[in-house]
Protein backbone atom coordinates (compact mmCIF):
# COMPACT_ATOMS: atom_id res chain seq x y z
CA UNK A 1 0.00 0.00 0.00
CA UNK A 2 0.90 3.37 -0.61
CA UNK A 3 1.01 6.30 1.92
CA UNK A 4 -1.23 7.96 0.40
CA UNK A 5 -4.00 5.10 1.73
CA UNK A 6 -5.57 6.43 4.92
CA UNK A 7 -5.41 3.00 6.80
CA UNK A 8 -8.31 4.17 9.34
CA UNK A 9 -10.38 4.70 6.31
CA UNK A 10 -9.29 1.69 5.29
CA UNK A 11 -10.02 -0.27 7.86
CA UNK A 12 -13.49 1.18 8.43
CA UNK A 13 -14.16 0.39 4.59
CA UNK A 14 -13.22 -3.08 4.53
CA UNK A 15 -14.63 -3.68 8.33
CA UNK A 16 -18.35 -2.26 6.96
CA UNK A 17 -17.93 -4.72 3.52
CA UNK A 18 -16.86 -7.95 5.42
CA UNK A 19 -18.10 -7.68 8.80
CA UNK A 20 -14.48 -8.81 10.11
CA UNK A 21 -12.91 -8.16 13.26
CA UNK A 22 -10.29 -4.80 12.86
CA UNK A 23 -7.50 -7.01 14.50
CA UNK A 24 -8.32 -9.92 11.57
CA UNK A 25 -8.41 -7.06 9.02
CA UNK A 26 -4.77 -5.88 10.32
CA UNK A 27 -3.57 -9.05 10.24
CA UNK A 28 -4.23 -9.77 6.67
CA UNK A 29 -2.71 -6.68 5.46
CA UNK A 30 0.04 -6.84 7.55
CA UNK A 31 0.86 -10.19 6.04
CA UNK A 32 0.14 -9.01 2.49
CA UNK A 33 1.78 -6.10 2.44
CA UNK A 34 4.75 -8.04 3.57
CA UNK A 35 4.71 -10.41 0.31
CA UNK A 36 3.96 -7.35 -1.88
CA UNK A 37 7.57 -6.19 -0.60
CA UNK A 38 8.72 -9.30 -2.19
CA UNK A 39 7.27 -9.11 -4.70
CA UNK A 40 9.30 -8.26 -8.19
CA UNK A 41 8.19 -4.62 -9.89
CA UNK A 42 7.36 -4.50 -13.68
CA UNK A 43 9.43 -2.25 -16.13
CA UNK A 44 6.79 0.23 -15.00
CA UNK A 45 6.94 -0.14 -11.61
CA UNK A 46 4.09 -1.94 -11.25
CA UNK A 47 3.51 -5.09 -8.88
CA UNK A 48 1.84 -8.00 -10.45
CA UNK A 49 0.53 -10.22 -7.60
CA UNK A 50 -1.34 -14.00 -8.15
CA UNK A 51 -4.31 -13.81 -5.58
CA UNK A 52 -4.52 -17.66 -5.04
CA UNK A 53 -0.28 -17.48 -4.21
CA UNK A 54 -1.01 -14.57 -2.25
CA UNK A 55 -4.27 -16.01 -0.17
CA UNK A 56 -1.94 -19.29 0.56
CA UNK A 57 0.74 -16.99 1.43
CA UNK A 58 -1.47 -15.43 4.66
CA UNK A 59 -3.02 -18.68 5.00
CA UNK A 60 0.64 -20.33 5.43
CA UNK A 61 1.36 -17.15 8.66
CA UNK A 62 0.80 -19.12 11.93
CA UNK A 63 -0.97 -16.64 13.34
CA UNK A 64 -3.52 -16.34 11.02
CA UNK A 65 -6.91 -17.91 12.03
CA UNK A 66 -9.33 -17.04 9.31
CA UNK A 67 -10.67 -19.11 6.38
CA UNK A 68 -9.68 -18.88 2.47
CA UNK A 69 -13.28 -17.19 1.99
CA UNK A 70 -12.62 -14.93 4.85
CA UNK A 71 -9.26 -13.72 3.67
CA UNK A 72 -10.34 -13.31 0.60
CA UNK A 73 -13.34 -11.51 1.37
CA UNK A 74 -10.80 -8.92 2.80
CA UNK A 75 -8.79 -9.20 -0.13
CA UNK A 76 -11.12 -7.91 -2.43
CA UNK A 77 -12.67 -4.97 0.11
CA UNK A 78 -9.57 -3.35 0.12
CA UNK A 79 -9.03 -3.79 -3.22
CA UNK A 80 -12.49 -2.49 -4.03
CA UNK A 81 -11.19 0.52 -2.19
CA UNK A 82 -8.01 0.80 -3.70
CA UNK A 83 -9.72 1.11 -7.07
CA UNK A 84 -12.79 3.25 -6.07
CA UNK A 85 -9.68 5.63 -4.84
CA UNK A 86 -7.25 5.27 -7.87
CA UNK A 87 -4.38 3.57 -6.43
CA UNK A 88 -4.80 0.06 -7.91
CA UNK A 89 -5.98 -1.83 -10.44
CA UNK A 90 -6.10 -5.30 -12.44
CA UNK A 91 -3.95 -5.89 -15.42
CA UNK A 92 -5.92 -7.37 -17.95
């Protein structure tokens, strides 16, 4: 994520879409936001990111507790808000 993302906004966004607990919500996008930094860039600078690898990625962190659905439930909230605010998108 970028710093321009206002994580409370965030948070609130993806908490009102998924009905998940904030401390579940953290979780996952503590743990993706880790792989993303992993992740290789494009020539354009662009991260292109396989949401089954990444869903088994969080699902793989110990501490995680949630389901596939779950996790990607979140997945796709944030993204949904990502997009709705400009910052991401999918690459056809």
């Amino acid at each position: 994520m970028t710093a321009s993302v206002n994580e409370q906004e965030l948070l609130q966004f993806i908490m009102g879409k998924t009905k998940a607990e904030p401390k579940q919500i953290e979780l996952v996008l503590k743990h993706e936001k880790a792989y993303i930094a992993k992740a290789e860039q494009g020539s354009k600078g662009a991260v292109d990111i396989d949401s089954d690898d990444l869903i088994d990625h969080i699902l793989g962190r110990p501490d995680v507790k949630l389901s596939e659905l779950a996790v990607d439930t979140i997945l796709e909230a944030e993204m949904e808000y990502l997009m709705k605010n400009g910052m991401a998108g999918y690459i056809d």
